[in-house]
Protein backbone atom coordinates (compact mmCIF):
# COMPACT_ATOMS: atom_id res chain seq x y z
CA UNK A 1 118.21 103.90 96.70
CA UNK A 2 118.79 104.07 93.10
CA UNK A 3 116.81 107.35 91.41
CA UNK A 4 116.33 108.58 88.12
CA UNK A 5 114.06 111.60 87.19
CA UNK A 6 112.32 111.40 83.94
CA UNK A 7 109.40 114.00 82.91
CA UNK A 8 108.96 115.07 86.49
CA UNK A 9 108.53 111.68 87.61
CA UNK A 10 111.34 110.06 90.33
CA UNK A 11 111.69 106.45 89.99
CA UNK A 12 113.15 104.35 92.94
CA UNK A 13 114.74 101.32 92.10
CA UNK A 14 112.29 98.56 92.84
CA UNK A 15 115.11 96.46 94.01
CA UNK A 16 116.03 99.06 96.25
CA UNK A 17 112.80 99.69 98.34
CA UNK A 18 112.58 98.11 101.82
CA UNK A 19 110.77 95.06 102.17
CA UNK A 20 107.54 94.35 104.13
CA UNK A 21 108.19 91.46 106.41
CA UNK A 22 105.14 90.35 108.69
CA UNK A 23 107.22 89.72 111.57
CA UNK A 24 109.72 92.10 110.49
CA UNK A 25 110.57 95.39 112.33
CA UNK A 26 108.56 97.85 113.47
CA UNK A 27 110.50 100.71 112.15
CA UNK A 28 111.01 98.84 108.35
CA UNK A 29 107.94 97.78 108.00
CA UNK A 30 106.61 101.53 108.85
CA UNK A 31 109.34 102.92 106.25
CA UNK A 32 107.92 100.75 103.38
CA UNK A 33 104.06 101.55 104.19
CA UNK A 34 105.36 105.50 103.95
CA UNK A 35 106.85 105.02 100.96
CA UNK A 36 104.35 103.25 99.53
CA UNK A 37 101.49 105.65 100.72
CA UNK A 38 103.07 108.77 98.82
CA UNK A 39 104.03 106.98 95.76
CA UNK A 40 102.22 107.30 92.52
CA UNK A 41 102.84 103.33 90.93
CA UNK A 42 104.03 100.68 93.81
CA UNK A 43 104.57 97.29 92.38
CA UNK A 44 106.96 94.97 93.23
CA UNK A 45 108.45 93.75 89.93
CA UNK A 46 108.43 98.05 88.69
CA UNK A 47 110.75 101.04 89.88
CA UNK A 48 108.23 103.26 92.43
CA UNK A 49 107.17 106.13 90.90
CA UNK A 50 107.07 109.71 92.83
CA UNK A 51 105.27 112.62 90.78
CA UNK A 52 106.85 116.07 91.79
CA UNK A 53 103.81 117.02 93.84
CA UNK A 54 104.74 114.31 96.42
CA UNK A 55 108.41 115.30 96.59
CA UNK A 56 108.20 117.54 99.36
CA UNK A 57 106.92 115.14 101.52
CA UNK A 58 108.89 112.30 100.21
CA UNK A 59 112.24 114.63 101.23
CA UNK A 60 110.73 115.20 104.69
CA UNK A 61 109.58 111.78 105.10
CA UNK A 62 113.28 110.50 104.30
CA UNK A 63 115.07 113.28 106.48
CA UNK A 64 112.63 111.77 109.42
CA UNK A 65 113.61 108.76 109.03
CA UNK A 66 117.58 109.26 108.63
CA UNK A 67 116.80 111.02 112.21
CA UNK A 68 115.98 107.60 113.70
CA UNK A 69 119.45 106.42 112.82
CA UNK A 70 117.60 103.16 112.96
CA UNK A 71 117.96 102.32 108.95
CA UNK A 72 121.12 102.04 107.22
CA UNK A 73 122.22 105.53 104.65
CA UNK A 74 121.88 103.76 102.05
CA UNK A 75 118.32 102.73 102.71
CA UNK A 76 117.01 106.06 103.15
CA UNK A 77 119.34 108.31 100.69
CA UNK A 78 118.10 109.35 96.79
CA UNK A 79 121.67 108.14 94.54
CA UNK A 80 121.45 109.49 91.07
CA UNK A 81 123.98 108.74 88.61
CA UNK A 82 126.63 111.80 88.06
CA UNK A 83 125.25 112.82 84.65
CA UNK A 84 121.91 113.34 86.42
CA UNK A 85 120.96 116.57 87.66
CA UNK A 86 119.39 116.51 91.42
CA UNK A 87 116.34 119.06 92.29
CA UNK A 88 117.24 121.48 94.60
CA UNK A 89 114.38 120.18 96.46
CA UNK A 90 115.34 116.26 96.77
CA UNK A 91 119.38 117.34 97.48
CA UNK A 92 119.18 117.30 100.97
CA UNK A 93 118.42 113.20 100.82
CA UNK A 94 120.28 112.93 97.52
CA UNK A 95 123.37 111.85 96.39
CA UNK A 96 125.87 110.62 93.53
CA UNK A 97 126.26 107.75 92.71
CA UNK A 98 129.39 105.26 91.44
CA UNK A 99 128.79 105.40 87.85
């Protein structure tokens, strides 16, 4: 998922964050409510924004799901472009991106 950091604020790529499907699956559809619950603006036409008080959690909730093994890496992985610097605490679900 496409991250930037700005003022102590992470912004997901709106683009990026799962869908909720009614008759989707179970574990997607949980993933998106998660992600949504934690995040501080959740809109779909706006990047999701994460204030650094739910980043913790947000790293944790990630690292749960990549356990499942159910979602796809790219799904459940932070990607910040290379002049971006990455929190020590978000680098265990981070990584660079292609730019």
């Amino acid at each position: 998922m496409r991250a930037i950091i700005e003022d102590e604020v992470l912004f997901i790529n709106h683009e990026d964050i799962p869908k909720y499907k009614k008759d989707g699956s179970i574990v997607r559809n949980s993933y998106f409510w998660a992600l949504r619950s934690i995040a501080a603006i959740h809109r779909s036409d706006r990047d999701w924004e994460y204030e650094a008080e739910v980043w913790f959690a947000l790293q944790r909730m990630l690292l749960s799901f990549s356990e499942s093994r159910y979602l796809r890496l790219k799904e459940i992985t932070l990607e910040f472009d290379d002049d971006r610097e990455i929190p020590d605490l978000l680098r265990a679900v981070s990584t660079r991106g292609d730019s």
